[in-house]
Protein backbone atom coordinates (compact mmCIF):
# COMPACT_ATOMS: atom_id res chain seq x y z
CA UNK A 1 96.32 -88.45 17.25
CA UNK A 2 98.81 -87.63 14.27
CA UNK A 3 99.25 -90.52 12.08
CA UNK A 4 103.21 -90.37 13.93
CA UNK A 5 101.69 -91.81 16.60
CA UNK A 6 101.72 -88.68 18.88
CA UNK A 7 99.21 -87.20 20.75
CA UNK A 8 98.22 -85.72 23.61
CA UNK A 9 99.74 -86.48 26.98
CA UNK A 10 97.89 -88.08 29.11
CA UNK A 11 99.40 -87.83 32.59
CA UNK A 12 101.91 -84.99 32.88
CA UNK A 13 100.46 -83.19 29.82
CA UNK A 14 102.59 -82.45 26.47
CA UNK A 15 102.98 -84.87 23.74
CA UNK A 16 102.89 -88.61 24.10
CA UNK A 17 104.98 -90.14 21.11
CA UNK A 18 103.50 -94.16 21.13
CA UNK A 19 106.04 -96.38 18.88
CA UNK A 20 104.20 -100.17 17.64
CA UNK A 21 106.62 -102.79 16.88
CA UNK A 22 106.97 -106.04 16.90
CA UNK A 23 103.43 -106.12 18.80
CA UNK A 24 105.12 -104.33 21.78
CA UNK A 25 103.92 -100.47 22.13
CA UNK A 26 106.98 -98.32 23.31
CA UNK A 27 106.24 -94.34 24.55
CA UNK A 28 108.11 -91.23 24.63
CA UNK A 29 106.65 -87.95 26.76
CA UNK A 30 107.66 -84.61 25.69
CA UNK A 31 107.03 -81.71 27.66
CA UNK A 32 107.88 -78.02 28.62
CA UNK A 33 110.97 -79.23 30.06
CA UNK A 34 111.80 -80.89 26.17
CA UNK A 35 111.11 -78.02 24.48
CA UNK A 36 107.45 -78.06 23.84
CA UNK A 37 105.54 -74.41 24.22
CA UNK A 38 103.67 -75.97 27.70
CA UNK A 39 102.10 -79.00 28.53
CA UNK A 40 99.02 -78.50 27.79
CA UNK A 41 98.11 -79.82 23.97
CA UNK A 42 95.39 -78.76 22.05
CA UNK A 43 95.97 -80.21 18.78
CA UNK A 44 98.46 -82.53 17.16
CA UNK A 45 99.29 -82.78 13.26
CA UNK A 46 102.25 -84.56 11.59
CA UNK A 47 103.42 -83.16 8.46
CA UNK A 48 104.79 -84.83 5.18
CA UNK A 49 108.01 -84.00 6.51
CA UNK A 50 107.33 -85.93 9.50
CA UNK A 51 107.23 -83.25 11.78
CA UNK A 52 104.85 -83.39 14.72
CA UNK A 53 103.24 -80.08 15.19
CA UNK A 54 101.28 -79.12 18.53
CA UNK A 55 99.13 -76.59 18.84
CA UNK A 56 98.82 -75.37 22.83
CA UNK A 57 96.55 -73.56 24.73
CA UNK A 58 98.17 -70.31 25.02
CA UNK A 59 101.88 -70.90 24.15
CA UNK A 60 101.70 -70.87 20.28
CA UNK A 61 102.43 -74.29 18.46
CA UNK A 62 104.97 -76.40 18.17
CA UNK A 63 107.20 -78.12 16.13
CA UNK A 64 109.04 -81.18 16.70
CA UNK A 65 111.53 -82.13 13.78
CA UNK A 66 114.93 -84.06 14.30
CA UNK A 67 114.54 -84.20 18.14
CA UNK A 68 114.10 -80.71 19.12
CA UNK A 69 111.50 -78.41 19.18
CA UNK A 70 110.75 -74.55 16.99
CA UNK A 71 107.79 -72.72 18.53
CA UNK A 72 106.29 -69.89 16.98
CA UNK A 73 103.48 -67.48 18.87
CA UNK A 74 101.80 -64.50 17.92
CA UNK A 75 105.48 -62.52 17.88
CA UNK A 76 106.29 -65.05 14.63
CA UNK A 77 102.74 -64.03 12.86
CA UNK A 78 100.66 -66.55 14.56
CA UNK A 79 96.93 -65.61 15.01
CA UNK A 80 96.98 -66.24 18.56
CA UNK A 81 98.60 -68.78 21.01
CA UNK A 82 95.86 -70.86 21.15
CA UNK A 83 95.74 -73.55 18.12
CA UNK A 84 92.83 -75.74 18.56
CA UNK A 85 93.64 -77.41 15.21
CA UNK A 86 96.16 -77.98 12.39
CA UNK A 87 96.25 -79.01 8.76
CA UNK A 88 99.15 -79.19 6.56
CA UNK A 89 97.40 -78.77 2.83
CA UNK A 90 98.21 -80.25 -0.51
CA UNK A 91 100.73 -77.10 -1.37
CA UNK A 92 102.34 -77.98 2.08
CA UNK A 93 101.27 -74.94 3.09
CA UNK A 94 100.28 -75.44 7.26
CA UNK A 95 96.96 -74.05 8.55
CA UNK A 96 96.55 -73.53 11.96
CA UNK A 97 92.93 -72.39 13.82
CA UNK A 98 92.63 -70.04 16.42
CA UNK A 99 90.35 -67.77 18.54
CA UNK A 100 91.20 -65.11 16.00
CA UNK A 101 91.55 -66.37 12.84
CA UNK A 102 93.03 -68.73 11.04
CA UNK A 103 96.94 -68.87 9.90
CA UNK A 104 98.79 -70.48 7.25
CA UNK A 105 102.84 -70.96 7.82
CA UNK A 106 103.98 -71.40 3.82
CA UNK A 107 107.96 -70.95 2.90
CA UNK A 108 108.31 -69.32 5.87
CA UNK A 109 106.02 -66.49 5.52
CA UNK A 110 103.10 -66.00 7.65
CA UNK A 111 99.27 -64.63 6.66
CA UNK A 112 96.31 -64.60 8.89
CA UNK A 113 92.81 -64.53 7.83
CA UNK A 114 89.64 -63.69 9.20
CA UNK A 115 86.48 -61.84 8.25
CA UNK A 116 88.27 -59.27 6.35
CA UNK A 117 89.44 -62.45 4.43
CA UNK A 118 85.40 -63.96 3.96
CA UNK A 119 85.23 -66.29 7.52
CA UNK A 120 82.24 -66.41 9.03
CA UNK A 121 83.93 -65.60 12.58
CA UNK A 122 87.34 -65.12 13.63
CA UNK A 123 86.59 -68.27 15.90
CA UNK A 124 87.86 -71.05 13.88
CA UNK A 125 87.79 -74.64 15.74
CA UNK A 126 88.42 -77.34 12.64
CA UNK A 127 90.17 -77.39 9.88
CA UNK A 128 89.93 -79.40 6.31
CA UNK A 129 90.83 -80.48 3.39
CA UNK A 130 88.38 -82.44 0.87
CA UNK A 131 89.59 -84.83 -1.98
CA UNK A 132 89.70 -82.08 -4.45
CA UNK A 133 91.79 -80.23 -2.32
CA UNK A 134 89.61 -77.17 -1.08
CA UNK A 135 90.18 -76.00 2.24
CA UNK A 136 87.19 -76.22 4.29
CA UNK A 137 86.97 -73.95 7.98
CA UNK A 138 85.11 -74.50 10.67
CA UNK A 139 83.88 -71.60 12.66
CA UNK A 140 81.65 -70.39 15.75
CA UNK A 141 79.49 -69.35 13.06
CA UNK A 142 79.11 -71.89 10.42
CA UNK A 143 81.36 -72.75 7.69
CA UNK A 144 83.45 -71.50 5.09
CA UNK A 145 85.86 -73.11 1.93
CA UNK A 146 89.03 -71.45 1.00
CA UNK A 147 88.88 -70.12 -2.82
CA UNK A 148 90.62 -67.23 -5.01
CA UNK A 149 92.83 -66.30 -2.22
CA UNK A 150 89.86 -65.78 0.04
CA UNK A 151 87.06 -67.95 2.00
CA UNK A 152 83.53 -67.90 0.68
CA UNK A 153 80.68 -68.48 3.30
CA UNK A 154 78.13 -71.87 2.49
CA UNK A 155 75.24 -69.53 2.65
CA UNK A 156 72.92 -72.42 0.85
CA UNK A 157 73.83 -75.35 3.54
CA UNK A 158 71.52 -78.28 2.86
CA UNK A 159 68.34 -79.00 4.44
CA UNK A 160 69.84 -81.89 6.61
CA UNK A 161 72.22 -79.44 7.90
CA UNK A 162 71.55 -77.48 11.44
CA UNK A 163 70.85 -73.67 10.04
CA UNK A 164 73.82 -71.55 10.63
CA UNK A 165 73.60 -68.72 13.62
CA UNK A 166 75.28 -65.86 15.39
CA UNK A 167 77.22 -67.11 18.37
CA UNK A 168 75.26 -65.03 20.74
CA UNK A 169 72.10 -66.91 19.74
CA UNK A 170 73.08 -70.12 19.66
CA UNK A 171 75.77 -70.49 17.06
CA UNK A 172 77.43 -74.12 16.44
CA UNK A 173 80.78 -75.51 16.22
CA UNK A 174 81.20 -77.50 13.29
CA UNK A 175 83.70 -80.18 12.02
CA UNK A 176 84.07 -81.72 9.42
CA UNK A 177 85.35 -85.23 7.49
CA UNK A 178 85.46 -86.56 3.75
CA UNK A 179 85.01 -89.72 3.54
CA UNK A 180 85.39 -89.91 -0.30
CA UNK A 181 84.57 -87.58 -3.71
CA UNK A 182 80.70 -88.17 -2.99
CA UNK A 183 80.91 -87.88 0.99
CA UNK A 184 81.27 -85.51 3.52
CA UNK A 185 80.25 -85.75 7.17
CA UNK A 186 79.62 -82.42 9.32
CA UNK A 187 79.41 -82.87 13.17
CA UNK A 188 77.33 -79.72 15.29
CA UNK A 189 77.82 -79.30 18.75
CA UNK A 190 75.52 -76.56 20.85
CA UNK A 191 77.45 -74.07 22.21
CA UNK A 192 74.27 -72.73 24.24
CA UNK A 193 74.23 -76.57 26.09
């Protein structure tokens, strides 16, 4: 859930918008019918500017500013329609990752990147920024920071860490949190499970 309070339907699918005051919890639904891409939401990010973003399943993301909703899909530069997660970055530049690559939406241009660029895969699945502000990626095949324009592969992941592999043999899905300047948590999950 965005720290707006929105996130993913729970009933009729779309967006769920949950308002706390005065101990009382009041909700909002937002669906196809509202403007959102389709119902079914992947991801959910609110920006600085306080817009919700939502990434879908195959409709492209999202956004919800001033009680309507922009979408933008693979005709507007997105990587695919599927966004499985967002991040809006200290620049304010948002980052959105796909099944091909991962986009960034800044002044209204858009860029993809994806191996050509240094990921690991094209599969990205989390998104990240740590307290000095790199940009940290997620893939089917292990992960990847954002630097000089381009993203450099962790090819020296510590010990403690599950060994990176191809996604044919038994690659992982990684995400990841930073907890402060000295901490970072990584979560694995099989994909061969």
């Amino acid at each position: 859930m965005g720290r707006c309070g929105v996130g993913p339907g729970v009933n009729a699918g779309g967006l769920t918008r949950l308002q706390f005051r005065n101990g009382a919890i009041a909700s909002q639904s937002y669906t196809k019918a509202n403007g959102l891409a389709q119902n079914s939401a992947y991801a959910v990010y609110e920006s600085r500017d306080g817009s919700a973003w939502a990434g879908t399943l195959n409709g492209g993301v999202s956004k919800f500013k001033d009680g309507h909703f922009t979408t933008y899909t693979t005709t507007n530069g997105l990587a695919s329609n599927t966004v499985s997660a967002i991040l809006e970055t200290h620049d304010g530049a948002m980052w959105f990752a796909t099944p091909n690559g991962l986009s960034s939406f800044s002044n209204g241009q858009w860029r993809t990147y994806t191996t050509a660029e240094g990921l690991p895969s094209p599969e990205v699945n989390c998104l990240f920024e740590d307290s000095s502000g790199t940009l940290w990626s997620g893939t089917s095949a292990g992960l990847a920071f954002f630097s000089s324009n381009r993203f450099q592969i962790l090819h020296e992941s510590p010990d403690v860490l599950p060994p990176t592999s191809s996604r044919n043999g038994g690659g992982q899905e990684r995400s990841v949190l930073d907890c402060d300047p000295q901490t970072m948590f990584c979560a694995f999950r099989a994909t061969n499970c």
